[in-house]
Protein backbone atom coordinates (compact mmCIF):
# COMPACT_ATOMS: atom_id res chain seq x y z
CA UNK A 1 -47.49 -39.01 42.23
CA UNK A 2 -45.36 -37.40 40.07
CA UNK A 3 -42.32 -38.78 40.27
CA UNK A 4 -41.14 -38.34 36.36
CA UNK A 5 -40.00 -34.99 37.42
CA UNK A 6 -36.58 -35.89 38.23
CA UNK A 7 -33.68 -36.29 35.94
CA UNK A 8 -34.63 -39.23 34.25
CA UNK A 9 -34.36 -38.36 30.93
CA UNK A 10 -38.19 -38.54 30.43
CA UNK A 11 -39.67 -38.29 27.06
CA UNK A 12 -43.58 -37.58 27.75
CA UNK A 13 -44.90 -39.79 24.26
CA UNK A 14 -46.89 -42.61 23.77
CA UNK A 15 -43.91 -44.31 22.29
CA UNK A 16 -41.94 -46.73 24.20
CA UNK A 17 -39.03 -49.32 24.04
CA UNK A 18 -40.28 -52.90 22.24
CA UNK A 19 -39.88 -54.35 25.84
CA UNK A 20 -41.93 -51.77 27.80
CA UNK A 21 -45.33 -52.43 26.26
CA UNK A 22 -47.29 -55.43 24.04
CA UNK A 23 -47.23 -54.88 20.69
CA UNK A 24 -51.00 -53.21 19.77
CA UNK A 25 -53.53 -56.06 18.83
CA UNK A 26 -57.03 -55.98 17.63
CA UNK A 27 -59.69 -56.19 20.46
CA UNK A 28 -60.78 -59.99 20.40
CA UNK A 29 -64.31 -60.03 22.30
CA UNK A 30 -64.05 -62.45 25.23
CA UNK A 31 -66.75 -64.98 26.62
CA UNK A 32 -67.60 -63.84 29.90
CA UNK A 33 -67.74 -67.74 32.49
CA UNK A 34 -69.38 -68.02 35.25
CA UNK A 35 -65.71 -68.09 37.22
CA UNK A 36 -64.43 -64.73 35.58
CA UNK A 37 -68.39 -63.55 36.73
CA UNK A 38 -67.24 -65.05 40.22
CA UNK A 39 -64.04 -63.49 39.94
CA UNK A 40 -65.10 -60.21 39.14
CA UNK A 41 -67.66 -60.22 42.23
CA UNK A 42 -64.74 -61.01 44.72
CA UNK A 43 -63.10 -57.66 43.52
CA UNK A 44 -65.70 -55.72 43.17
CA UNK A 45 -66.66 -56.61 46.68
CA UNK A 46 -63.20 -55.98 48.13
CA UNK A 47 -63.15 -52.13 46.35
CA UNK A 48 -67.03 -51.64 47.88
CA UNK A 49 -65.25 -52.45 51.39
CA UNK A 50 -62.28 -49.73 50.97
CA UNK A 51 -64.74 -47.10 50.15
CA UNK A 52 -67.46 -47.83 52.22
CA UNK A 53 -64.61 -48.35 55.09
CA UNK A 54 -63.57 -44.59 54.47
CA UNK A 55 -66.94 -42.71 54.01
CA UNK A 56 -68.34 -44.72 57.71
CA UNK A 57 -65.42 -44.46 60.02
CA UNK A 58 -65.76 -40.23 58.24
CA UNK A 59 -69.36 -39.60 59.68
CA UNK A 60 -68.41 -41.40 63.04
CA UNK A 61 -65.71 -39.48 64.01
CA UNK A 62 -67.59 -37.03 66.35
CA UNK A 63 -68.93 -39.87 68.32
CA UNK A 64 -65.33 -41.67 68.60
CA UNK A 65 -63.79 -38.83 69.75
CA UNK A 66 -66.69 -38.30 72.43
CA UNK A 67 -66.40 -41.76 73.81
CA UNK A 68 -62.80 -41.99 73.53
CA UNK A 69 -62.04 -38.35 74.75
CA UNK A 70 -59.80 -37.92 71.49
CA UNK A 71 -58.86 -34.15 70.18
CA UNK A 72 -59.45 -32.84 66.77
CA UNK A 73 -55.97 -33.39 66.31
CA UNK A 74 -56.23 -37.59 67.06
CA UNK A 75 -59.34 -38.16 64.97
CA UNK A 76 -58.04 -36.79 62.28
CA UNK A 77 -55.40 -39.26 62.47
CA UNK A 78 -57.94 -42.08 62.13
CA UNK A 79 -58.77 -41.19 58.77
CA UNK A 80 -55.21 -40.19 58.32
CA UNK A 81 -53.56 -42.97 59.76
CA UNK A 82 -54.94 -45.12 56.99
CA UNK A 83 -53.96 -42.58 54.28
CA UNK A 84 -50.22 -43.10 55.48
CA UNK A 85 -50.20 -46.92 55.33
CA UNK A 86 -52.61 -47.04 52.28
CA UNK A 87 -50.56 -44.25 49.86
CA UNK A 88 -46.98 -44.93 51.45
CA UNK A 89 -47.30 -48.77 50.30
CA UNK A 90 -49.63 -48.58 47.39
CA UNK A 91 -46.29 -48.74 44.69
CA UNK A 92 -44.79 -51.47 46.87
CA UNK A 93 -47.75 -53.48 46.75
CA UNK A 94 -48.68 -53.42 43.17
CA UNK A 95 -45.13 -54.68 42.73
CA UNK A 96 -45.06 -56.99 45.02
CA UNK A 97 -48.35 -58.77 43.25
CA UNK A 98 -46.51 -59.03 40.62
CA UNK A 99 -43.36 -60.96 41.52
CA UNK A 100 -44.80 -62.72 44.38
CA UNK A 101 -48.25 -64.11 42.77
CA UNK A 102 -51.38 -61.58 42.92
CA UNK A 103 -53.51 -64.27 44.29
CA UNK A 104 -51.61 -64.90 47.17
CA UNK A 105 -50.98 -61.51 47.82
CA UNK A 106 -54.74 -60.36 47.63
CA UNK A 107 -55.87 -63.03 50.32
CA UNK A 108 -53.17 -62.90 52.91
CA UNK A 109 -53.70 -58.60 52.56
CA UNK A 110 -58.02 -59.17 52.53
CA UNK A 111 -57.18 -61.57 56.04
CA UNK A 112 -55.58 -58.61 57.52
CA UNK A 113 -57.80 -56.23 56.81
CA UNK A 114 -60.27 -58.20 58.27
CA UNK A 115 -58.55 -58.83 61.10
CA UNK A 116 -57.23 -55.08 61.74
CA UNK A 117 -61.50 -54.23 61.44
CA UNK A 118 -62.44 -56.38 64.05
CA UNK A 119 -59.46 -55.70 66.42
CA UNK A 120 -60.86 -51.63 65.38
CA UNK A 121 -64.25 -52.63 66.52
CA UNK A 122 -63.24 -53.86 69.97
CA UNK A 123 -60.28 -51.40 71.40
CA UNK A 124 -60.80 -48.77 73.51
CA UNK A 125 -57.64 -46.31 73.28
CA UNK A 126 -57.20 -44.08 70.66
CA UNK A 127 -53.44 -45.38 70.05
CA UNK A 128 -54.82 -48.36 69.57
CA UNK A 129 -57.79 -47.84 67.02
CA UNK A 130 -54.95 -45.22 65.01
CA UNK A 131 -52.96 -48.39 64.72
CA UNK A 132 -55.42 -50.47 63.77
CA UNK A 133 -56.44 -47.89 60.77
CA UNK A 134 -52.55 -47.94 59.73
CA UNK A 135 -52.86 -51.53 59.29
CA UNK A 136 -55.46 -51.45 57.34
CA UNK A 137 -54.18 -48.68 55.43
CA UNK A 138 -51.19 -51.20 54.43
CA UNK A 139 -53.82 -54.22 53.53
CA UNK A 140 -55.47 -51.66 51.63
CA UNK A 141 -52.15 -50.68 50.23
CA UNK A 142 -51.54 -54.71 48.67
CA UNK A 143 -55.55 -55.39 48.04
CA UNK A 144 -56.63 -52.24 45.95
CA UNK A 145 -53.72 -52.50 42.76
CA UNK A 146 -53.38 -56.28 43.35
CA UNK A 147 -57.49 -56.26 42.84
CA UNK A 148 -56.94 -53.93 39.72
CA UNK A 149 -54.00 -56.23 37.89
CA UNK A 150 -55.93 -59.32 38.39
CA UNK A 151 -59.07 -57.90 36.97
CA UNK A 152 -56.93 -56.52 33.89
CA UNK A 153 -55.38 -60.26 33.70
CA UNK A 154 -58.27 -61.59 33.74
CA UNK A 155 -60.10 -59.37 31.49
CA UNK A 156 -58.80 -59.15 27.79
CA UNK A 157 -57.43 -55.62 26.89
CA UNK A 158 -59.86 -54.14 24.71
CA UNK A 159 -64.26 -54.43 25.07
CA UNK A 160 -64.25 -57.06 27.86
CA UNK A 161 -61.76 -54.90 30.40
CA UNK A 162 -63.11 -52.20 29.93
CA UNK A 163 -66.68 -53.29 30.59
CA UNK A 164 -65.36 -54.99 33.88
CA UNK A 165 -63.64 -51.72 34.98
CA UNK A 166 -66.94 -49.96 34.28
CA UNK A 167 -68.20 -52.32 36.61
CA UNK A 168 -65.51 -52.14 39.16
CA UNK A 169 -65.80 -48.21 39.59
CA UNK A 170 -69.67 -48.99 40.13
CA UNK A 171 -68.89 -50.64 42.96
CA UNK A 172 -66.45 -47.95 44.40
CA UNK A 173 -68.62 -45.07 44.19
CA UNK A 174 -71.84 -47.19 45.83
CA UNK A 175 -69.20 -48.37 48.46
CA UNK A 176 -68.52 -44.36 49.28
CA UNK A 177 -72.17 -43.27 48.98
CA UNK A 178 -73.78 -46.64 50.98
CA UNK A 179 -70.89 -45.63 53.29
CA UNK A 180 -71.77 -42.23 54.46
CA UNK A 181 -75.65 -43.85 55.00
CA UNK A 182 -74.90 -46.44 56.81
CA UNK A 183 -72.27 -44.63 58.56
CA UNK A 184 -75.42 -41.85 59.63
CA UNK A 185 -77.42 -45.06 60.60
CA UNK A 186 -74.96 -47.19 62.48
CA UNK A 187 -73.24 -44.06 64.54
CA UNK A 188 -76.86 -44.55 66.06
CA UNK A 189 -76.35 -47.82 67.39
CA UNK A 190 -72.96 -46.91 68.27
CA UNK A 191 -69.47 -46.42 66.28
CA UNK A 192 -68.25 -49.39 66.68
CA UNK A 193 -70.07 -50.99 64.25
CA UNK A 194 -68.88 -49.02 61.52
CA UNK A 195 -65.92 -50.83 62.13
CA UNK A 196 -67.42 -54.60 62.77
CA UNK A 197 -69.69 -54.44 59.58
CA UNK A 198 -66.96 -54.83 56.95
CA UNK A 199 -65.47 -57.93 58.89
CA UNK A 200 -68.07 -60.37 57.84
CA UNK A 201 -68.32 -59.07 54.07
CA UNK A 202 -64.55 -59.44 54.37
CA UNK A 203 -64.33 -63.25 55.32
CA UNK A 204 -67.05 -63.98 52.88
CA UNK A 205 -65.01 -62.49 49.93
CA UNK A 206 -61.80 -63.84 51.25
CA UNK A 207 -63.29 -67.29 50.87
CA UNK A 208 -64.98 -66.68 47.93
CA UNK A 209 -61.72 -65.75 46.30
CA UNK A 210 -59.84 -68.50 47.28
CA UNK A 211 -61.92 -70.65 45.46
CA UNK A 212 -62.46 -68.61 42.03
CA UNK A 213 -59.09 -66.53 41.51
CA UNK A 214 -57.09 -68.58 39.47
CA UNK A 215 -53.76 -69.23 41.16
CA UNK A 216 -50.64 -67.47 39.06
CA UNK A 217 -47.03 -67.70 38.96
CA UNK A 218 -44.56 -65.00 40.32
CA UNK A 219 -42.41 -63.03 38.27
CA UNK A 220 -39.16 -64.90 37.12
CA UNK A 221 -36.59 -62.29 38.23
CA UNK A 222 -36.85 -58.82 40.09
CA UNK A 223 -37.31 -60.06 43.50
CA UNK A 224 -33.88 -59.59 44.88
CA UNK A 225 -33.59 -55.45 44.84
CA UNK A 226 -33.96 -54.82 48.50
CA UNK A 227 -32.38 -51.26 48.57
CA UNK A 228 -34.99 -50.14 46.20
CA UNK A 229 -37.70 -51.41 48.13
CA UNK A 230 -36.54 -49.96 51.62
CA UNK A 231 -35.89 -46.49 49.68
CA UNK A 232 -39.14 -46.55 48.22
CA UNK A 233 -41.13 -47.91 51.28
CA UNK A 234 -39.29 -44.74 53.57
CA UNK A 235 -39.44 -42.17 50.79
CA UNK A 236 -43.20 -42.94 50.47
CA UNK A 237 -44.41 -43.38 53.97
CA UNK A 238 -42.16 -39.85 55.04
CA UNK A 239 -43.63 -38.42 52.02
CA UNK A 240 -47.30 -39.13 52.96
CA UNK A 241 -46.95 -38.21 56.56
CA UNK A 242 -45.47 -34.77 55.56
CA UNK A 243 -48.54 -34.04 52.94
CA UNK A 244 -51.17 -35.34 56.16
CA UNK A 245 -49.10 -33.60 58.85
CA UNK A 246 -48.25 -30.11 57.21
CA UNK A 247 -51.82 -28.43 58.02
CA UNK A 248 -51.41 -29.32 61.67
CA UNK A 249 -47.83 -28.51 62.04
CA UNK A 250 -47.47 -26.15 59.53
CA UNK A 251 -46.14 -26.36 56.60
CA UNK A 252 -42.47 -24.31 57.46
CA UNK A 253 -42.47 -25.85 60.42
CA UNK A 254 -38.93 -27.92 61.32
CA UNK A 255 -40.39 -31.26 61.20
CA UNK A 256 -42.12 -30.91 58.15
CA UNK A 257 -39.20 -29.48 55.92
CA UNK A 258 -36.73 -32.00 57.21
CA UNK A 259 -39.67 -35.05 56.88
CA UNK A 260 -39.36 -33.41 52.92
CA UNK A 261 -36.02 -33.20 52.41
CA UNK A 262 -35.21 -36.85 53.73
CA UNK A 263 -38.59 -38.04 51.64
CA UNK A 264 -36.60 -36.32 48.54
CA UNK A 265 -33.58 -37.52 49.38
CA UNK A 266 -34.89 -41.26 50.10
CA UNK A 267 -37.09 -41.34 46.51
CA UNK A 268 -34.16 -40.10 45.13
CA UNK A 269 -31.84 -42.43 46.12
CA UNK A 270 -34.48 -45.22 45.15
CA UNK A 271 -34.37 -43.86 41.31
CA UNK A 272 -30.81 -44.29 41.18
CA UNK A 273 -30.61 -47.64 42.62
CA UNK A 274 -33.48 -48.82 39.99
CA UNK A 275 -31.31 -47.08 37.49
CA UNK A 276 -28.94 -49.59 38.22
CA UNK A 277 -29.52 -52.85 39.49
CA UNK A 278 -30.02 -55.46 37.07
CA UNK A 279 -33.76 -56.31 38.70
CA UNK A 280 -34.65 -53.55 39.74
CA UNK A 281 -38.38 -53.60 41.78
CA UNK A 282 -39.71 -51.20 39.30
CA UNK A 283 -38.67 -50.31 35.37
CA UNK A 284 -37.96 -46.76 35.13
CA UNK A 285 -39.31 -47.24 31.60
CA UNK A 286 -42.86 -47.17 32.31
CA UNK A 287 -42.36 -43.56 33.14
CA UNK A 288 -41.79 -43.15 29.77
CA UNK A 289 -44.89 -43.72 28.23
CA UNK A 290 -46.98 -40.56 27.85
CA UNK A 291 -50.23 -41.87 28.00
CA UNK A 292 -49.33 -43.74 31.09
CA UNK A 293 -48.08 -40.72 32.90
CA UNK A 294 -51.37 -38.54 31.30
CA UNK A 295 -53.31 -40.75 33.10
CA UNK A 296 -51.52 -40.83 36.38
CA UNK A 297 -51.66 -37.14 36.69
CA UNK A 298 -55.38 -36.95 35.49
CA UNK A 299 -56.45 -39.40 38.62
CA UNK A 300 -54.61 -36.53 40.79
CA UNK A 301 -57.26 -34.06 39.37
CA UNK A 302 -59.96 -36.28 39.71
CA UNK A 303 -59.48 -37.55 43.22
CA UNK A 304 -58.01 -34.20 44.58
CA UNK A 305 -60.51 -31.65 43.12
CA UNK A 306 -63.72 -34.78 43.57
CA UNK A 307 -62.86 -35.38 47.48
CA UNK A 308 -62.03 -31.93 48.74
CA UNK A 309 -64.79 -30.52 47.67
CA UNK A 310 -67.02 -33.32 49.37
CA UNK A 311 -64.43 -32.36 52.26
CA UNK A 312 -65.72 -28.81 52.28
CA UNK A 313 -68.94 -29.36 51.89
CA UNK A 314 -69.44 -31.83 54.66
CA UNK A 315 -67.77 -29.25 56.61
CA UNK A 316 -70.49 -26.83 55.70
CA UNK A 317 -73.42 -28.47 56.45
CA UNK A 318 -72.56 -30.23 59.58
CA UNK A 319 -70.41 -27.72 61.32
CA UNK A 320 -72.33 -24.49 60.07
CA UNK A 321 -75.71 -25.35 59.34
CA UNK A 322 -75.69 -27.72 62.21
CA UNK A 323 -77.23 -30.77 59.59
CA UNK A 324 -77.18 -34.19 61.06
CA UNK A 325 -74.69 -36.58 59.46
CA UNK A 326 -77.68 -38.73 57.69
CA UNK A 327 -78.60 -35.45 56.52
CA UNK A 328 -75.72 -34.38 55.12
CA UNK A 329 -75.22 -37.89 53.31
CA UNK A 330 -78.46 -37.43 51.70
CA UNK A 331 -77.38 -34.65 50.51
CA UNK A 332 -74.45 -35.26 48.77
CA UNK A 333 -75.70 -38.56 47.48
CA UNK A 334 -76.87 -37.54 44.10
CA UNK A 335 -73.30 -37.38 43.09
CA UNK A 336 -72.89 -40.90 44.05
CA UNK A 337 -75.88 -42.04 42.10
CA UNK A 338 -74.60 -40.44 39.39
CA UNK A 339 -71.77 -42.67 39.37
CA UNK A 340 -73.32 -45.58 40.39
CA UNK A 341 -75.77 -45.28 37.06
CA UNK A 342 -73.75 -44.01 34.48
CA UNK A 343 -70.13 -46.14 35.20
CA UNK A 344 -71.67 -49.33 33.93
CA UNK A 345 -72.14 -47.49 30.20
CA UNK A 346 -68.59 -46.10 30.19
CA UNK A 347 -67.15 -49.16 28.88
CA UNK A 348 -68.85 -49.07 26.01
CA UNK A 349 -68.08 -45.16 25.29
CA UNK A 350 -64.28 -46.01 25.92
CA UNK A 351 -64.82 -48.71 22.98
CA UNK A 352 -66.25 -46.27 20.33
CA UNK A 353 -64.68 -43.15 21.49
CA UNK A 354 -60.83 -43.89 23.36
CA UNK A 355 -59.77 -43.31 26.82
CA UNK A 356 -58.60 -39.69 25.62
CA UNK A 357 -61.97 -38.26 24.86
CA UNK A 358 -63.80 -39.67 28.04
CA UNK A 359 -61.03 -38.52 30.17
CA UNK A 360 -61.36 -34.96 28.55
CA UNK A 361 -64.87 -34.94 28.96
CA UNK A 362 -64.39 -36.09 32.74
CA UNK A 363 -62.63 -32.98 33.19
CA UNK A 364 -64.99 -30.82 31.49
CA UNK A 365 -67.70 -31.84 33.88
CA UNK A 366 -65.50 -31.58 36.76
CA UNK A 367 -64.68 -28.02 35.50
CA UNK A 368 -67.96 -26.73 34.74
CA UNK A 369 -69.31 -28.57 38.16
CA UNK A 370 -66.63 -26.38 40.35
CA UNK A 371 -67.69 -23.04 37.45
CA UNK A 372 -71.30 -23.82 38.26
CA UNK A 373 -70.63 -23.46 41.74
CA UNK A 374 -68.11 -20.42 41.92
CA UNK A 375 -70.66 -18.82 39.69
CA UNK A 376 -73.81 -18.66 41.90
CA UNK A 377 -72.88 -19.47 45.10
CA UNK A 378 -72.23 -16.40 47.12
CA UNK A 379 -71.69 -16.43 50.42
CA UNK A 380 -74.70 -18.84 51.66
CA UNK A 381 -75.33 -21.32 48.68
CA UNK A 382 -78.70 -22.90 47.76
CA UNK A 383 -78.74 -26.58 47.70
CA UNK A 384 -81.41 -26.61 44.66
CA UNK A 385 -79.93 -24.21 42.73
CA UNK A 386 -76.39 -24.61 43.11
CA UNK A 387 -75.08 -28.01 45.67
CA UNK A 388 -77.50 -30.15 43.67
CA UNK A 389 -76.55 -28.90 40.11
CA UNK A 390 -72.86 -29.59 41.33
CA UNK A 391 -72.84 -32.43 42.30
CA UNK A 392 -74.86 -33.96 39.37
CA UNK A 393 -72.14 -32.48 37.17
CA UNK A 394 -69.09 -33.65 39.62
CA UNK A 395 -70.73 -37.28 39.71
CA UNK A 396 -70.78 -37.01 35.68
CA UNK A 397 -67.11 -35.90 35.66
CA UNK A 398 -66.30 -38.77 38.11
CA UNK A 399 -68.32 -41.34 36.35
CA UNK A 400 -66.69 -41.02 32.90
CA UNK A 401 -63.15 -40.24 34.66
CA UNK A 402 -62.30 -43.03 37.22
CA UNK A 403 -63.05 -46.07 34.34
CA UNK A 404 -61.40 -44.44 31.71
CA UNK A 405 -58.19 -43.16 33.68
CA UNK A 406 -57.94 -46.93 34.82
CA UNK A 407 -57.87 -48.08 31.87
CA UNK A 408 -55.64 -45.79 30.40
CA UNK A 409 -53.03 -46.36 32.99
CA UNK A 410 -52.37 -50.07 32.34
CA UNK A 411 -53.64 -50.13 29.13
CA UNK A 412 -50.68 -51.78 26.65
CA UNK A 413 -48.36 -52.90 29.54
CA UNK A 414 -47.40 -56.74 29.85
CA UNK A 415 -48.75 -58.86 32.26
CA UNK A 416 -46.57 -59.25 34.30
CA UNK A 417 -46.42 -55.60 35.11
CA UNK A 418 -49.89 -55.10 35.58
CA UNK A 419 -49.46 -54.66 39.57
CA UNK A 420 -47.15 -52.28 38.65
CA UNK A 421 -48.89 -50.04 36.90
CA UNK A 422 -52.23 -50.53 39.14
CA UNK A 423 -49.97 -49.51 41.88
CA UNK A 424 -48.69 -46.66 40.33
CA UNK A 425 -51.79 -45.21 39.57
CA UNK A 426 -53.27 -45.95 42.46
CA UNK A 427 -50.58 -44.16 44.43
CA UNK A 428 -50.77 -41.26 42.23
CA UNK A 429 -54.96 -40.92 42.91
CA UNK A 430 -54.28 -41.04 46.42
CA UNK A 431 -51.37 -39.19 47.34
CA UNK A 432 -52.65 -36.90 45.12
CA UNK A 433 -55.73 -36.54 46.22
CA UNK A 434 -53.79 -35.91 50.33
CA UNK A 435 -51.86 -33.42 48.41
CA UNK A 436 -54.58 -31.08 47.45
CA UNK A 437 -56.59 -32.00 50.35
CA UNK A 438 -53.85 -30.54 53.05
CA UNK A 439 -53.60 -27.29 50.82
CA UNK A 440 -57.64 -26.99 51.07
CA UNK A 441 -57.81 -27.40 54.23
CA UNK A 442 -54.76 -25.05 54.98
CA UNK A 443 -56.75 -22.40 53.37
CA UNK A 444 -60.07 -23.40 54.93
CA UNK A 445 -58.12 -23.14 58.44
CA UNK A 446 -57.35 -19.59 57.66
CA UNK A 447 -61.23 -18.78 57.00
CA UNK A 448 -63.65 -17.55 59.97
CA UNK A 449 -66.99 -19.09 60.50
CA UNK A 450 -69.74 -16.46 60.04
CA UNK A 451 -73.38 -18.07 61.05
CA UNK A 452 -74.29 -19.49 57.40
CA UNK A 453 -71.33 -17.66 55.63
CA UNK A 454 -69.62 -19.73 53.09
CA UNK A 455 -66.86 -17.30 52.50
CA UNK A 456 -64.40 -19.09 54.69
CA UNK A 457 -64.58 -22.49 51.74
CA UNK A 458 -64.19 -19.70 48.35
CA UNK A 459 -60.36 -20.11 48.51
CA UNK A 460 -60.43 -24.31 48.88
CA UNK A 461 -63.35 -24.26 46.15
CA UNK A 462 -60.58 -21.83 43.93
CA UNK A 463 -57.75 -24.41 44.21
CA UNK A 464 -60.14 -27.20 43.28
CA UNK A 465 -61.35 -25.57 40.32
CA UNK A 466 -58.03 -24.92 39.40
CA UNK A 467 -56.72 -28.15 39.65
CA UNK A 468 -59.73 -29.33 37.60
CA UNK A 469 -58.87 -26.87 35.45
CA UNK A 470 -55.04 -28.17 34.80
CA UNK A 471 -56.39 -31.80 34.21
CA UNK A 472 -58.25 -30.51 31.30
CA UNK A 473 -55.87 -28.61 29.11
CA UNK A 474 -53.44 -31.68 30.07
CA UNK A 475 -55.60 -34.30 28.12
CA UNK A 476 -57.29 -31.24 25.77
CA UNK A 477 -53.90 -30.42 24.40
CA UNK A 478 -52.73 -33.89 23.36
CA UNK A 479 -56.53 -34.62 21.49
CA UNK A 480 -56.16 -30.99 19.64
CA UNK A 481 -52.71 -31.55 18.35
CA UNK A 482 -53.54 -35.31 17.32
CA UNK A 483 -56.58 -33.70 15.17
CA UNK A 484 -54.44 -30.87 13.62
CA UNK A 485 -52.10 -34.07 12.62
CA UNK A 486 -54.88 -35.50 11.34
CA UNK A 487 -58.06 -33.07 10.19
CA UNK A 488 -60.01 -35.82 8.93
């Protein structure tokens, strides 16, 4: 989310103010106990259940809009319900980790997602279930940066963290590729239980954590700025339901440019009031650290390019080659596996060679994967020679991405704005990654299906690549002027 854009007086360095970020120390190698193990496992367990969450309720939507006699229009609004709840709180929640304990925060948000599944599981309106994904959209919102700043507390800056976050984004992509599996299996037995199988996993991790994560105190001050968090709670939510909304209602319509303009005008008036207050909910300043902001805008190309293309291409072999949604999972699996195999040696790359290089080379596979694919596709693409190839080299660019990014973005900030930052980043990867989803699947919309034609998905596959494209020179540039400074 890039909100640096407005008149902030925004210097895009890697310096900061002495108060912003911890003076740089020497990585210190930390003993790994069986409780920061235990710890670890919680988290790790809680990402597994966003993803898989996503990719399931994805490959059952057919079925619940058979049974519940729900339009295209509805079902997309269970997936998009929780993108609302989930990006419009995601800054709100890292935050509020941070001043009102992440511990606490992280169980009472896991209880409610747990709850919000099961109530999912059992309802039979459509109102209802879209509800019930909003709410979990907003648990999601408090448990996915509070997750991220109490594994980066927990986890010393330097060969320890980043071994846990190589870890961590293990467990995210096997939670999105076990997802759209089991989501192919349990749509057999019925769709419900794509919504009843995370509850158990859910109580057994909420448990589990509140007996290993170590409780923590709140923030001192920063608590009381209750204008800035009702600007930035309505200026994200409207924001988010304009990006989800726009393809349906179009994207001059009424309602969409007066959702904007009050979204602009709300955000705005939240970056004046944090200008101002004397604690505000979140320091401006962090917006002023280039590497930070590099990073937020890198997990835009990476989640916006990655998941519309998997968008498209689950469009293209269920709708038009009529595949069967197990099928179609295998299919795209290898990408998954990919990540799944090669995150848990990232950490170590990120120790000899910098988040900067790995995040380049993340979006040099990511651009070569989308090249690759523009390249020899045509109009009815082989899945040997040209899906397979793809999404080895997207899984590659994901793999040495999602780690690095994440530890770029909170890499150097104080601990007690760790939420902050996880929340920041977060928000940026996912309303980013609505963003360039609603464009692709404006331009998709415009296509027309032709038996096994793939010309209808060139122009989405074009914007990907492109976006790809920008996340490259933006992390190339910085790495060829910083060896120019320094030729050795």
């Amino acid at each position: 989310m890039c909100m640096h854009v407005l008149s902030l007086d925004v210097t895009l360095t890697d310096a900061s103010p002495p108060s912003a970020v911890r003076a740089p120390s020497a990585p210190v190698e930390q003993a790994w106990t069986p409780r920061s193990w235990g710890v670890l496992a919680v988290l790790c367990v809680v990402l597994f259940l966003d993803a898989l969450d996503v990719s399931m309720v994805g490959v059952a939507l057919p079925s619940i809009g058979a049974e519940l006699g729900l339009s295209t229009t509805s079902l997309q609004w269970i997936v998009n319900g929780y993108v609302l709840g989930y990006g419009g709180l995601l800054l709100l929640g890292g935050r509020t980790a941070d001043l009102l304990g992440r511990r606490r925060v992280f169980l009472a948000a896991l209880a409610v997602f747990a709850v919000a599944s099961l109530v999912g599981g059992l309802v039979d309106n459509g109102a209802l279930l879209i509800a019930t994904r909003f709410i979990k959209g907003l648990a999601a919102a408090f448990t996915a940066p509070t997750a991220l700043s109490i594994l980066t507390t927990t986890f010393h800056e330097g060969p320890a963290r980043n071994r846990a976050l190589a870890v961590f984004s293990v467990f995210g992509a096997s939670g999105y590729s076990s997802g759209l599996i089991l989501g192919g299996l349990l749509t057999g037995f019925g769709w419900r239980w794509t919504f009843l199988t995370p509850v158990p996993i859910a109580v057994i991790a909420l448990v589990a954590g509140a007996a290993l994560i170590p409780r923590d105190k709140p923030a001192a001050g920063g608590g009381h700025d209750i204008a800035g968090a009702v600007t930035l709670t309505g200026g994200m939510l409207l924001a988010v339901y304009t990006v989800v909304s726009a393809p349906d209602r179009g994207w001059l319509d009424p309602v969409t440019l007066g959702s904007s303009v009050l979204a602009a005008g709300l955000l705005a008036g939240f970056f004046v009031t944090e200008s101002k207050v004397r604690h505000p909910l979140i320091r401006l300043g962090i917006l002023r650290i280039g590497s930070i902001v590099r990073a937020n805008l890198s997990i835009v190309a990476l989640f916006g390019s990655y998941l519309s293309f998997q968008f498209m291409m689950t469009l293209y072999l269920q709708d038009v080659l009529d595949w069967s949604p197990l099928k179609m999972a295998m299919a795209l699996l290898p990408g998954g596996l990919v990540v799944a195999f090669g995150s848990p040696f990232v950490g170590r790359l990120i120790d000899r060679y910098g988040t900067a290089r790995l995040i380049t080379s993340s979006m040099t596979s990511l651009t070569l994967g989308y090249g690759w694919f523009l390249a020899t596709a045509g109009n009815s693409p082989h899945y040997a020679f040209t899906i397979l190839p793809t999404m080895m080299l997207l899984g590659g660019g994901f793999a040495f991405g999602f780690s690095s990014i994440m530890s770029q973005a909170t890499d150097g900030i104080d601990d007690s704005e760790q939420g902050l930052a996880s929340g920041l980043v977060n928000t940026s990867g996912q309303v980013g990654a609505a963003l360039v989803l609603a464009l692709v699947t404006a331009l998709v919309a415009t296509g027309t299906t032709a038996g096994e034609d793939f010309a209808e998905f060139h122009a989405g596959v074009n914007l990907v690549s492109a976006v790809a494209v920008v996340g490259l020179i933006l992390n190339l540039l910085p790495l060829l002027r910083r060896r120019q400074s320094n030729p050795t």
